[in-house]
PDB file of N, CA and C in Angstrom:
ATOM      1  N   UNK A   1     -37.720  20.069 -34.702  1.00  0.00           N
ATOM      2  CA  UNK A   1     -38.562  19.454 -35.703  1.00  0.00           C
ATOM      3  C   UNK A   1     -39.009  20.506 -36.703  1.00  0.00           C
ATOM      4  N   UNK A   2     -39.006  20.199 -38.089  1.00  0.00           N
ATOM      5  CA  UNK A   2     -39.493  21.416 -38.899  1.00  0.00           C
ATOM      6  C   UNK A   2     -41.048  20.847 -39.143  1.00  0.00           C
ATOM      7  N   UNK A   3     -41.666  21.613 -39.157  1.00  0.00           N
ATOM      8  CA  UNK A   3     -43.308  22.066 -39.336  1.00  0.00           C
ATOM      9  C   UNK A   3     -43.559  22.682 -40.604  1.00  0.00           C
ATOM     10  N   UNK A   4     -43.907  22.550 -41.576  1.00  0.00           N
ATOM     11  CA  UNK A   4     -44.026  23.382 -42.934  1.00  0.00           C
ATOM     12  C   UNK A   4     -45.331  23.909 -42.942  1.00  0.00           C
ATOM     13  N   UNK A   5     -45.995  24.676 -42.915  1.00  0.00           N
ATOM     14  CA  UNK A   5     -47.057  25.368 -42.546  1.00  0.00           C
ATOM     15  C   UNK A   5     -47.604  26.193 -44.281  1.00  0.00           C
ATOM     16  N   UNK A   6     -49.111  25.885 -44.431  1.00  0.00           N
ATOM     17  CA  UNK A   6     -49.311  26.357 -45.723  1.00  0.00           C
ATOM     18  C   UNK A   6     -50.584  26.973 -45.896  1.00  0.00           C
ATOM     19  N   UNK A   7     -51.259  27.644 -45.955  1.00  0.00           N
ATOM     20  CA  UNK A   7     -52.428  28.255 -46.495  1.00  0.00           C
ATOM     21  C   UNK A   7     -52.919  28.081 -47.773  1.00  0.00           C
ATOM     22  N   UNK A   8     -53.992  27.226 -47.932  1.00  0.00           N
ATOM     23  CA  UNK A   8     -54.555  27.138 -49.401  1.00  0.00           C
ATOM     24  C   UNK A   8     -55.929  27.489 -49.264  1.00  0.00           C
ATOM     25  N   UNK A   9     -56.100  28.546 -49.666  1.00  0.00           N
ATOM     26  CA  UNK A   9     -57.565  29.398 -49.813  1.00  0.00           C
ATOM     27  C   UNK A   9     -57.603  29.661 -48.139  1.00  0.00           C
ATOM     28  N   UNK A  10     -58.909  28.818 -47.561  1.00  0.00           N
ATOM     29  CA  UNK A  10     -59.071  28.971 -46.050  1.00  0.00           C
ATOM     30  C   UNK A  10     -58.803  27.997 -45.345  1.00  0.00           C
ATOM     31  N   UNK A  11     -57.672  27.142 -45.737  1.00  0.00           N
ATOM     32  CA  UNK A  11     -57.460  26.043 -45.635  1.00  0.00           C
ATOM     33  C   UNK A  11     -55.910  25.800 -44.557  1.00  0.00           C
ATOM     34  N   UNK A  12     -55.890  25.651 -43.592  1.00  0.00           N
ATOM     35  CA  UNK A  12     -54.595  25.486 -43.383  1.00  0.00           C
ATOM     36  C   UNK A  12     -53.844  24.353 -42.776  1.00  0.00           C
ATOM     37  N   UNK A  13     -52.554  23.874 -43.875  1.00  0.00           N
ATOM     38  CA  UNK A  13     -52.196  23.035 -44.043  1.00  0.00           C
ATOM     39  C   UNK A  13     -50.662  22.854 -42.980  1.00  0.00           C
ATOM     40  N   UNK A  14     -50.766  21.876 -42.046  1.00  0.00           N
ATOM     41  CA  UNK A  14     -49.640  21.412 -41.186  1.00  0.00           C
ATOM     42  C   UNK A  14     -49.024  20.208 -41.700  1.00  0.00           C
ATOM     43  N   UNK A  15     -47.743  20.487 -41.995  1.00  0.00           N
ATOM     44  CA  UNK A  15     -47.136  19.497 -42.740  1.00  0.00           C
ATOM     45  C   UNK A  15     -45.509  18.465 -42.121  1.00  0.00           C
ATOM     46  N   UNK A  16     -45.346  18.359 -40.816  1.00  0.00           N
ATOM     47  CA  UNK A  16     -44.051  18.179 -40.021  1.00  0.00           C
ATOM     48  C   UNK A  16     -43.715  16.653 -41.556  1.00  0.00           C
ATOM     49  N   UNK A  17     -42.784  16.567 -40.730  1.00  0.00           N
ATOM     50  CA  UNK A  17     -41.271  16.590 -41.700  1.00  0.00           C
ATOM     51  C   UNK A  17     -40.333  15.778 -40.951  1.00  0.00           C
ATOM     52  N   UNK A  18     -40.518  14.709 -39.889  1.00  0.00           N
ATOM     53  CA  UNK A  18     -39.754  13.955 -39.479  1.00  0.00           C
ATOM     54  C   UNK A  18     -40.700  12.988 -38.301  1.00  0.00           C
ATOM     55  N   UNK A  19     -40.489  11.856 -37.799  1.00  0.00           N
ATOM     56  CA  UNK A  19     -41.069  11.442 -36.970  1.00  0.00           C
ATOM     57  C   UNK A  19     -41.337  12.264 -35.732  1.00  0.00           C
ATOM     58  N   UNK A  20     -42.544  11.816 -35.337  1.00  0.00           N
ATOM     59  CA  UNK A  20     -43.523  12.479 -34.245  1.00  0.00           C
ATOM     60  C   UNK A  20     -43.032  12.159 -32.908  1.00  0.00           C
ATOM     61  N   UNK A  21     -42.066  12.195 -32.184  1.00  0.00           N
ATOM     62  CA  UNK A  21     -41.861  11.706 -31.052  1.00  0.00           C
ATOM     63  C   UNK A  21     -41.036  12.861 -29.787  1.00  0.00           C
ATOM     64  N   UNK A  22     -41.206  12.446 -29.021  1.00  0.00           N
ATOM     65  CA  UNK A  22     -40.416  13.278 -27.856  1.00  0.00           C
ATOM     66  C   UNK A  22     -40.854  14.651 -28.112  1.00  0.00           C
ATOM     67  N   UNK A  23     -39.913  15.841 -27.743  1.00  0.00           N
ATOM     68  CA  UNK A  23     -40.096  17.087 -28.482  1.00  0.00           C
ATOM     69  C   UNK A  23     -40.708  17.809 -29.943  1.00  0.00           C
ATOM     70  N   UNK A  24     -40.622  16.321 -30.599  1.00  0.00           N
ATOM     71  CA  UNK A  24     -40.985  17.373 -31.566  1.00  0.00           C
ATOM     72  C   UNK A  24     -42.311  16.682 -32.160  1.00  0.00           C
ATOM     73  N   UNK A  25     -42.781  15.523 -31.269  1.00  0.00           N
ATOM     74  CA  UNK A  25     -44.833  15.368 -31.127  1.00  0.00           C
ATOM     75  C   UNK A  25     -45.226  16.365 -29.981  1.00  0.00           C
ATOM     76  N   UNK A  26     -44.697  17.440 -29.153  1.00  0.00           N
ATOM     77  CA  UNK A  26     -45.096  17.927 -27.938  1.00  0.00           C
ATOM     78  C   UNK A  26     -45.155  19.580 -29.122  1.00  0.00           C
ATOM     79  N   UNK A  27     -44.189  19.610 -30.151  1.00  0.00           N
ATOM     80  CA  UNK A  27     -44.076  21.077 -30.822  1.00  0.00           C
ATOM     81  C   UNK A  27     -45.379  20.688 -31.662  1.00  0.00           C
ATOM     82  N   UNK A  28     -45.239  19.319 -32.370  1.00  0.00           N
ATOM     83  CA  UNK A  28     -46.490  19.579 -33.273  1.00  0.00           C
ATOM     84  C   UNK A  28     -47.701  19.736 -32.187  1.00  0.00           C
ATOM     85  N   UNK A  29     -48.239  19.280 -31.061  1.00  0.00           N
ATOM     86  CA  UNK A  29     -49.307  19.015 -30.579  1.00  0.00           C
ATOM     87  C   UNK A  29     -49.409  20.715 -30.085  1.00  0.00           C
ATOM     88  N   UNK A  30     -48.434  21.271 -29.902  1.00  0.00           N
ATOM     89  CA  UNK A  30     -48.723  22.685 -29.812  1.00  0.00           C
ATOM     90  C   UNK A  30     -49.102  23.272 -31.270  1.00  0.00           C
ATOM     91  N   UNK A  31     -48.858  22.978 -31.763  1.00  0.00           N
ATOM     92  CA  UNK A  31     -48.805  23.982 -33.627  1.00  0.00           C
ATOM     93  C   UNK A  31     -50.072  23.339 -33.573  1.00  0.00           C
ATOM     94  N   UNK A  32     -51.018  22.250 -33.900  1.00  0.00           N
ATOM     95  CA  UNK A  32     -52.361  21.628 -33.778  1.00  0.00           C
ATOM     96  C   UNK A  32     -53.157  22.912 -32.842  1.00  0.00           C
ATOM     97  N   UNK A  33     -52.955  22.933 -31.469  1.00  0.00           N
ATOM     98  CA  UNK A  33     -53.526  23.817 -30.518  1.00  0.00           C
ATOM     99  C   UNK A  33     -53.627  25.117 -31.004  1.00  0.00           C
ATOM    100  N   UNK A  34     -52.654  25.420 -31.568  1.00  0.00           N
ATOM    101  CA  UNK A  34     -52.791  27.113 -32.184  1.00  0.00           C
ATOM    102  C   UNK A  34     -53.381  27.057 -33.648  1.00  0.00           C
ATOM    103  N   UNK A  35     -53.786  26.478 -34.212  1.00  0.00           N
ATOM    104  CA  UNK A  35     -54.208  26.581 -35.176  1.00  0.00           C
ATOM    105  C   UNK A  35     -55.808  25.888 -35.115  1.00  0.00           C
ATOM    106  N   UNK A  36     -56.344  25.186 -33.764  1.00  0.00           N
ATOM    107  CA  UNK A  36     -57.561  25.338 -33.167  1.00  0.00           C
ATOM    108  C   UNK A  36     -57.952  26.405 -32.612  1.00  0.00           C
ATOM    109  N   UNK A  37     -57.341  27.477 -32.482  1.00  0.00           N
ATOM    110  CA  UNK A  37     -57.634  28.722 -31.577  1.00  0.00           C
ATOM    111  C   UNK A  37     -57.892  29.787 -32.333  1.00  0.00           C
ATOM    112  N   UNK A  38     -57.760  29.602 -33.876  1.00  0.00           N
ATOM    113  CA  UNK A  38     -58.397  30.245 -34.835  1.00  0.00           C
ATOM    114  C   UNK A  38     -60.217  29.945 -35.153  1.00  0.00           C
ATOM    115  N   UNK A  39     -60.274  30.936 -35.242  1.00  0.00           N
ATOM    116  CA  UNK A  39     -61.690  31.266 -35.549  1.00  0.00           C
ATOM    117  C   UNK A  39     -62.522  30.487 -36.842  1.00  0.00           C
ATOM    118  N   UNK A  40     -63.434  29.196 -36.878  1.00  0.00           N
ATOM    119  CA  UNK A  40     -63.635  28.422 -38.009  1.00  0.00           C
ATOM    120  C   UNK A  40     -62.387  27.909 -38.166  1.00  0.00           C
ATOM    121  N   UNK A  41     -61.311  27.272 -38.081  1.00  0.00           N
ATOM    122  CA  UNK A  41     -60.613  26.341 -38.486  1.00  0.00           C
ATOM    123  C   UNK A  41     -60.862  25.484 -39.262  1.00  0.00           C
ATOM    124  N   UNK A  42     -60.116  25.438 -40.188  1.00  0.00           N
ATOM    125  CA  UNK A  42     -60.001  24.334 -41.124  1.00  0.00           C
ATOM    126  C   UNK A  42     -58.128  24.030 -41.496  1.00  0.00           C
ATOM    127  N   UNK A  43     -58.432  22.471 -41.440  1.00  0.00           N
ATOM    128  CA  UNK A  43     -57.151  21.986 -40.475  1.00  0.00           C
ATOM    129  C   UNK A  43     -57.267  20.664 -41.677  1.00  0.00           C
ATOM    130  N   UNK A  44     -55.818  21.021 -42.356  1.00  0.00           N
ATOM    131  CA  UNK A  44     -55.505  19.339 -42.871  1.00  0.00           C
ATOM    132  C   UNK A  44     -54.195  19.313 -42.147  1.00  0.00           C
ATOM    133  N   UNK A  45     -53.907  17.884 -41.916  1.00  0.00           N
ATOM    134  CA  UNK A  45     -52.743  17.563 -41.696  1.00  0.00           C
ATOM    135  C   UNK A  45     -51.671  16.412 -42.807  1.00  0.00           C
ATOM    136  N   UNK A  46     -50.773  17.054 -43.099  1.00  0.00           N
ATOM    137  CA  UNK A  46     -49.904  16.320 -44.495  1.00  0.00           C
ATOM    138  C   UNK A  46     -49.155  15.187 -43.647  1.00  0.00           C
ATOM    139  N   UNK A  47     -49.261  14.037 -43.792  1.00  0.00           N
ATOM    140  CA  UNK A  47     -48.236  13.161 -42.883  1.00  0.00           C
ATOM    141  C   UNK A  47     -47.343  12.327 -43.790  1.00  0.00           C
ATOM    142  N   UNK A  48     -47.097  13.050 -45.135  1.00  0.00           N
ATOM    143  CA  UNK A  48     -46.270  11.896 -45.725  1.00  0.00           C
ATOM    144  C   UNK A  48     -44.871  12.165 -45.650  1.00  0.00           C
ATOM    145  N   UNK A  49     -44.215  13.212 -44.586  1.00  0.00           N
ATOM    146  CA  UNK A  49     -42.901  13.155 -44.269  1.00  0.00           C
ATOM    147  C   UNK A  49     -43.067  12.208 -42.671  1.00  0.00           C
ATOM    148  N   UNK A  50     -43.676  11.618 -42.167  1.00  0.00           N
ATOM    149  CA  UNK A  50     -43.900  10.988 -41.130  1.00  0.00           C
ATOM    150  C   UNK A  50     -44.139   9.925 -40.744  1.00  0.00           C
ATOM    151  N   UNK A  51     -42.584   9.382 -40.651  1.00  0.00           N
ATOM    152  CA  UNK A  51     -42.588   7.994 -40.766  1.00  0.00           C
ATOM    153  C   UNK A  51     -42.821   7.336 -39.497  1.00  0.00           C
ATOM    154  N   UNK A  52     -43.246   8.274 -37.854  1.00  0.00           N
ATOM    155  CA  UNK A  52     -43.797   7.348 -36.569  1.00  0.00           C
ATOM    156  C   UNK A  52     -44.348   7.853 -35.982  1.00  0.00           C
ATOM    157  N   UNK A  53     -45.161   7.901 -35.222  1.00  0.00           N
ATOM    158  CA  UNK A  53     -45.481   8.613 -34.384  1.00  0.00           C
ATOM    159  C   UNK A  53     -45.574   8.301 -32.452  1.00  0.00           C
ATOM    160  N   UNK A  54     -45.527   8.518 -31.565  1.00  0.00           N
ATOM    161  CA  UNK A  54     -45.692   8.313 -30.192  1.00  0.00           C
ATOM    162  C   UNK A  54     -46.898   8.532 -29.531  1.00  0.00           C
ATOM    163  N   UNK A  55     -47.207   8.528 -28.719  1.00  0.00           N
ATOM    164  CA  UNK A  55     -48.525   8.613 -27.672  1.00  0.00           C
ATOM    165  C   UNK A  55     -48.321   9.857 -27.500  1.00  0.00           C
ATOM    166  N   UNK A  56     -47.640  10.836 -27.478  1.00  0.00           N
ATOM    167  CA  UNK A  56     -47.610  12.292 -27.041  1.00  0.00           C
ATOM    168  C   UNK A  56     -48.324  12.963 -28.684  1.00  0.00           C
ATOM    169  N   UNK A  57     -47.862  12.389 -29.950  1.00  0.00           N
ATOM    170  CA  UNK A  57     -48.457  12.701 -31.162  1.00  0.00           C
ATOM    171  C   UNK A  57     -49.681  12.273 -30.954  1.00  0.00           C
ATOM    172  N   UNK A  58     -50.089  10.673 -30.917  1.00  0.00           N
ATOM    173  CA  UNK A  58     -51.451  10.744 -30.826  1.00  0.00           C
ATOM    174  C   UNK A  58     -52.163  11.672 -29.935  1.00  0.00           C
ATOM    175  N   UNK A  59     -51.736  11.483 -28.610  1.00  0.00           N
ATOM    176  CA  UNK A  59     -53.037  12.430 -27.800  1.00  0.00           C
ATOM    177  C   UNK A  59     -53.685  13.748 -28.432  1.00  0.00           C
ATOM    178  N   UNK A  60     -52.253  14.744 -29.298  1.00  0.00           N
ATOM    179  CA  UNK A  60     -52.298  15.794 -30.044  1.00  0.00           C
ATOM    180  C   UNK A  60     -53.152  15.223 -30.935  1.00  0.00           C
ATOM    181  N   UNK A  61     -53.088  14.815 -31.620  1.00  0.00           N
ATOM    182  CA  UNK A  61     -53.960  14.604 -32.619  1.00  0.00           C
ATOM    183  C   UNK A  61     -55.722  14.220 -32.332  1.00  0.00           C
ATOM    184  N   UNK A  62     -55.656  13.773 -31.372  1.00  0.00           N
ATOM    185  CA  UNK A  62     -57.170  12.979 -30.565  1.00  0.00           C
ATOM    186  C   UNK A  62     -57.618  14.325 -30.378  1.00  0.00           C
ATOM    187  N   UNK A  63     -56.822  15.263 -29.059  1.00  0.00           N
ATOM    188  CA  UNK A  63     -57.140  16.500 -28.693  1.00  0.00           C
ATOM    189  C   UNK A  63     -58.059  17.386 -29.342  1.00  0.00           C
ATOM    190  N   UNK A  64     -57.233  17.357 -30.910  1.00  0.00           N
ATOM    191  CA  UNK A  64     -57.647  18.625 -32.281  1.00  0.00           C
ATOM    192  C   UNK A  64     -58.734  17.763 -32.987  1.00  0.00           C
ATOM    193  N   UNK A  65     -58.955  16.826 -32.684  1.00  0.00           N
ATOM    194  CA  UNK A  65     -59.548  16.002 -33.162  1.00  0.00           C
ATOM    195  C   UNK A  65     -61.343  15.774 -32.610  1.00  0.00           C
ATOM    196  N   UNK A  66     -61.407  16.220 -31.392  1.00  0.00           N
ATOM    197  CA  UNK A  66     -62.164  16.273 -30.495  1.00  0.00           C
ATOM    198  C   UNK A  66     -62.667  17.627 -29.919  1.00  0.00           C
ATOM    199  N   UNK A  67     -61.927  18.480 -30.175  1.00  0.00           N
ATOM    200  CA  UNK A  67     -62.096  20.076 -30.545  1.00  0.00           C
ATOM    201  C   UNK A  67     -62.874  20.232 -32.013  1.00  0.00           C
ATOM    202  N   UNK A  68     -62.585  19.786 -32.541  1.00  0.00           N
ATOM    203  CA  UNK A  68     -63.549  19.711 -34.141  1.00  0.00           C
ATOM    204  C   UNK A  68     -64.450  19.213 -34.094  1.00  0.00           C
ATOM    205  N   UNK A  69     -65.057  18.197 -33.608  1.00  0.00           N
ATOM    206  CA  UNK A  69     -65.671  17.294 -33.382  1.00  0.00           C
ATOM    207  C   UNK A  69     -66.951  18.392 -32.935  1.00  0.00           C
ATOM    208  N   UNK A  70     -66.555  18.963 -31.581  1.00  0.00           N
ATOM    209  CA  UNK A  70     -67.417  20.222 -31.021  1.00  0.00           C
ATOM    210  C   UNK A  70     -68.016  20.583 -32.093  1.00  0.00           C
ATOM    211  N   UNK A  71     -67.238  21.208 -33.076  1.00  0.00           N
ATOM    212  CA  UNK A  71     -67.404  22.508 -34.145  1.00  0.00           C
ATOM    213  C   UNK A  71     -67.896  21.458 -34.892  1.00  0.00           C
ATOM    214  N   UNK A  72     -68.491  20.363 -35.391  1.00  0.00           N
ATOM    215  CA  UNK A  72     -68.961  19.661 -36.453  1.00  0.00           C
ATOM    216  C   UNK A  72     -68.275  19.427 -37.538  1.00  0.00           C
ATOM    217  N   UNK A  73     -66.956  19.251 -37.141  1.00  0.00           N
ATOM    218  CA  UNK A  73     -66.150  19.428 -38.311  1.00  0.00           C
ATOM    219  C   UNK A  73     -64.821  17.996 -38.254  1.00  0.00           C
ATOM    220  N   UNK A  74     -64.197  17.464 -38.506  1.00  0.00           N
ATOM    221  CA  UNK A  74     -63.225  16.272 -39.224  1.00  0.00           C
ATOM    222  C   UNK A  74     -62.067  16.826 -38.922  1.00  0.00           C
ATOM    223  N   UNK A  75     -60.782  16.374 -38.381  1.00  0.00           N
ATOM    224  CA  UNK A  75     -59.445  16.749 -38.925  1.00  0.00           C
ATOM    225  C   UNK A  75     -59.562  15.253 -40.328  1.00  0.00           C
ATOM    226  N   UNK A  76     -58.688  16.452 -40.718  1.00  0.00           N
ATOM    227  CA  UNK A  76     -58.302  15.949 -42.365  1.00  0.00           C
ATOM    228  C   UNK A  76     -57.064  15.486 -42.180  1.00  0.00           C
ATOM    229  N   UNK A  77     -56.387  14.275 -42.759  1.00  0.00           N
ATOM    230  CA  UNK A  77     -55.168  14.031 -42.756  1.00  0.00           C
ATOM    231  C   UNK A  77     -54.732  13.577 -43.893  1.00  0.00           C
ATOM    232  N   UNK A  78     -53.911  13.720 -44.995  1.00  0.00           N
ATOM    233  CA  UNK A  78     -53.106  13.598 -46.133  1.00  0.00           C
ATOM    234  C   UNK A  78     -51.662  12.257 -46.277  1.00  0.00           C
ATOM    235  N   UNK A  79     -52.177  11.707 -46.870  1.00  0.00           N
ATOM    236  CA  UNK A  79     -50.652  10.979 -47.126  1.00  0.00           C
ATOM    237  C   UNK A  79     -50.205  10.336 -46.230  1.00  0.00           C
ATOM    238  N   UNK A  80     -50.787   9.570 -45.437  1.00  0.00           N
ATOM    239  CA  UNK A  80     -50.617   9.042 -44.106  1.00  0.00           C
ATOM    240  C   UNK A  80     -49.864   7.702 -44.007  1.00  0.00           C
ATOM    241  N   UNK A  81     -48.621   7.508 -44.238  1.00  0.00           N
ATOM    242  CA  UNK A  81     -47.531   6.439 -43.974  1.00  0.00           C
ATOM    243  C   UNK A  81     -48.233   5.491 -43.862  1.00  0.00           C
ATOM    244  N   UNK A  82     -47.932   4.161 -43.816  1.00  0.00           N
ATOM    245  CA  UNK A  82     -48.416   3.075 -43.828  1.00  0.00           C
ATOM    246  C   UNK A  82     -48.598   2.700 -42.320  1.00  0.00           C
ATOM    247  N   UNK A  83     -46.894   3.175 -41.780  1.00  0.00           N
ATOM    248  CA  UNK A  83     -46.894   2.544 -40.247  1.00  0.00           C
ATOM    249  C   UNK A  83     -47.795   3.309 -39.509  1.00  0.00           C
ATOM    250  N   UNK A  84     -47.982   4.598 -39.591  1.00  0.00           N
ATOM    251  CA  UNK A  84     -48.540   5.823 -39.231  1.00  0.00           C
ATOM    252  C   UNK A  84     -50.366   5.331 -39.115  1.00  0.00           C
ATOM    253  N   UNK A  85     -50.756   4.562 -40.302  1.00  0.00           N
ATOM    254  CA  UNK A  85     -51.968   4.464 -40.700  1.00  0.00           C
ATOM    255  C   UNK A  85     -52.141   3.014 -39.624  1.00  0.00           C
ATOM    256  N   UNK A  86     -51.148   2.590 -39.534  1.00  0.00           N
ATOM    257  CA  UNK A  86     -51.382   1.059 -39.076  1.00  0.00           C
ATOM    258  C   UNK A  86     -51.837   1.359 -37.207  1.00  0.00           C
ATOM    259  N   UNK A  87     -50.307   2.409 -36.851  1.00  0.00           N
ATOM    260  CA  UNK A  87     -50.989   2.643 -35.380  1.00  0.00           C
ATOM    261  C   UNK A  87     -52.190   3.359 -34.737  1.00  0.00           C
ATOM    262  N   UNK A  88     -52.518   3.982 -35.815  1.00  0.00           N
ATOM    263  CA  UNK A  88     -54.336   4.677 -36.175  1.00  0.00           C
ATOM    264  C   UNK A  88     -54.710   3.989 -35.692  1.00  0.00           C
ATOM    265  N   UNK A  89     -54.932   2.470 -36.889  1.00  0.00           N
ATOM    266  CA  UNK A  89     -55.759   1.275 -36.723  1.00  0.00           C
ATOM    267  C   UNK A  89     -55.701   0.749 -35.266  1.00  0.00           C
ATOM    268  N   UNK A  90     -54.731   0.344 -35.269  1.00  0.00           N
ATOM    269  CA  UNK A  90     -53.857  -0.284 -34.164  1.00  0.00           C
ATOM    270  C   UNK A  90     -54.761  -0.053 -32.485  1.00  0.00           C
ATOM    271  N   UNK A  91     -54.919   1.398 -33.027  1.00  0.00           N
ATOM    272  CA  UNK A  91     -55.175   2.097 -31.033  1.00  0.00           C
ATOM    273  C   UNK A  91     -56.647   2.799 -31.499  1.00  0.00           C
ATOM    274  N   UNK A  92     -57.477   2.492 -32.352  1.00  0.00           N
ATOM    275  CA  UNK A  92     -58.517   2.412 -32.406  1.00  0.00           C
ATOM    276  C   UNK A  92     -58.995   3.875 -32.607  1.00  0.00           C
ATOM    277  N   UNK A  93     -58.120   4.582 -33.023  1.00  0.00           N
ATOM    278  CA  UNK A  93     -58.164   6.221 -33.579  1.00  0.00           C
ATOM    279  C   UNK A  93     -58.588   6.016 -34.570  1.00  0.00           C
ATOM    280  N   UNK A  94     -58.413   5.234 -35.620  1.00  0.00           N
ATOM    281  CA  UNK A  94     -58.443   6.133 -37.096  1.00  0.00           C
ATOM    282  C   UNK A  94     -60.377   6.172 -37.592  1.00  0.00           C
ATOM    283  N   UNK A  95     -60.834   6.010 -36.885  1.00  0.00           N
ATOM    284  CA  UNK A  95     -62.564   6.436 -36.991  1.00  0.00           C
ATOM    285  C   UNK A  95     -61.890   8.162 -36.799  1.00  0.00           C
ATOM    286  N   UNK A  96     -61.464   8.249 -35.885  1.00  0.00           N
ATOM    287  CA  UNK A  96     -61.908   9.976 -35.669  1.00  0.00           C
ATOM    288  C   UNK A  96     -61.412  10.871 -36.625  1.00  0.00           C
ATOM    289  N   UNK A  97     -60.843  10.390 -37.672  1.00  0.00           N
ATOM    290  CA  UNK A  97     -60.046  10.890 -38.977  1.00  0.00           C
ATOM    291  C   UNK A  97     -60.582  10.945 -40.009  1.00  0.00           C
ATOM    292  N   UNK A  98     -60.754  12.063 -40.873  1.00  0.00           N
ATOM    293  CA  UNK A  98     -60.948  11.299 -42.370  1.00  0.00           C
ATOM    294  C   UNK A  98     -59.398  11.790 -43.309  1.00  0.00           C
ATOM    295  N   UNK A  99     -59.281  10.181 -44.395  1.00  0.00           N
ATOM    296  CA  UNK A  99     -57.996  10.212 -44.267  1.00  0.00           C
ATOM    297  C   UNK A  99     -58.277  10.414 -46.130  1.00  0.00           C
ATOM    298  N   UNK A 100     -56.844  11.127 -46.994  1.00  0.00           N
ATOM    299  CA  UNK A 100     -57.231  11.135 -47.832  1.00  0.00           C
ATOM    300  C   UNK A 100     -55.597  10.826 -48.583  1.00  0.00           C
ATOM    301  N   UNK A 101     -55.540  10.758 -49.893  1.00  0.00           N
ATOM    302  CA  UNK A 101     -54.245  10.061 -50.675  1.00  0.00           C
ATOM    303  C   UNK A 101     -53.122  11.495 -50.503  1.00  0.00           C
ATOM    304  N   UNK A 102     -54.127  12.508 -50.827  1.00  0.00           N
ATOM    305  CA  UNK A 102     -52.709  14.062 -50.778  1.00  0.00           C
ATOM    306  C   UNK A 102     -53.493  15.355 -50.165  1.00  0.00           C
ATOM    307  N   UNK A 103     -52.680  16.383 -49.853  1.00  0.00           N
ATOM    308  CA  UNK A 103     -53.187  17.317 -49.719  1.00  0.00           C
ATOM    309  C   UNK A 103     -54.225  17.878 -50.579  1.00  0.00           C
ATOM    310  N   UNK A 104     -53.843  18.141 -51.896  1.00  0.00           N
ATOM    311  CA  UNK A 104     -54.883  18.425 -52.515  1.00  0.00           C
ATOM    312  C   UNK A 104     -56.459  17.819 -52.705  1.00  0.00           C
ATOM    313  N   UNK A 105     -56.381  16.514 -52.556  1.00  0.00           N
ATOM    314  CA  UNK A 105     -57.891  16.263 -52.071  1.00  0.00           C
ATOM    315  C   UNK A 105     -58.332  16.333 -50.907  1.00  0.00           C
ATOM    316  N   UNK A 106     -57.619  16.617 -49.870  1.00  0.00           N
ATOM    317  CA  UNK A 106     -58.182  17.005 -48.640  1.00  0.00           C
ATOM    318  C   UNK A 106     -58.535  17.922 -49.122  1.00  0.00           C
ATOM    319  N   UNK A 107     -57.490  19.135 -49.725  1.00  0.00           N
ATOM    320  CA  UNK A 107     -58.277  20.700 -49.359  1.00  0.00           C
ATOM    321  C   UNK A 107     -59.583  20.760 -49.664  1.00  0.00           C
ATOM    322  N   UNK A 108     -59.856  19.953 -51.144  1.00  0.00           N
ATOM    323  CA  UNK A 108     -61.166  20.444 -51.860  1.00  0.00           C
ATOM    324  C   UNK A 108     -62.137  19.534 -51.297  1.00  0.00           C
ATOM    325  N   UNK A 109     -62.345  18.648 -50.434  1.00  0.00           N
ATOM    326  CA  UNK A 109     -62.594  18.305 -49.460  1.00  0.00           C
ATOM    327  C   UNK A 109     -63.773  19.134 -48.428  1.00  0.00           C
ATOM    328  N   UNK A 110     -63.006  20.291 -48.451  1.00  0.00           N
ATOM    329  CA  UNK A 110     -64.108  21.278 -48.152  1.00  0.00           C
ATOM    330  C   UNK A 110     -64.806  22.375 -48.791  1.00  0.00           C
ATOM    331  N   UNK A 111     -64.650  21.729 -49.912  1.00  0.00           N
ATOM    332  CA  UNK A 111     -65.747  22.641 -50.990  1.00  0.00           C
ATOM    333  C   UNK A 111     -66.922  22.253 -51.024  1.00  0.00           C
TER     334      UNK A 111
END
């Protein structure tokens, strides 16, 4: 699975690039984990190459999601597919999100 990984200011941006499933929701839910293990994290996630996701993506996502939560802080998510947005809804996640149209208004987001 490719992961596009980006730094904007203190901002860092996870961007995968194909549906979330099997191996490569278990690589992103690791890339999520390491980029909670930074010090102050600040975490958007780009999902508009991501057209599905699985229960191994969600849990990852709940996980980093609930780790922030600690820290008083939101995962950010960008561009979030329709189907993507629907199984949010769907499984009663998308409260723990704040969701925004692109990366760039997430980032500034935390200004």
């Amino acid at each position: 699975m490719k992961i596009e990984r980006q730094t904007v200011g203190t901002v860092e941006v996870c961007a995968p690039q194909d549906a979330l499933v099997d191996e490569g929701a278990e690589e992103f839910a690791s890339e999520l984990k390491a980029f909670l293990g930074r010090p102050n994290p600040r975490v958007v996630i780009s999902m508009k190459g991501v057209g599905y996701m699985d229960s191994i993506a969600l849990e990852g996502l709940v996980t980093a999601a609930e780790e922030l939560a600690e820290r008083s802080q939101q995962l950010k998510m960008a561009g979030v597919t329709p189907t993507c947005r629907e199984i949010l809804e769907l499984t009663g996640l998308a409260g723990r999100f704040q969701f925004f149209k692109d990366v760039d208004a997430a980032v500034r987001s935390f200004l």
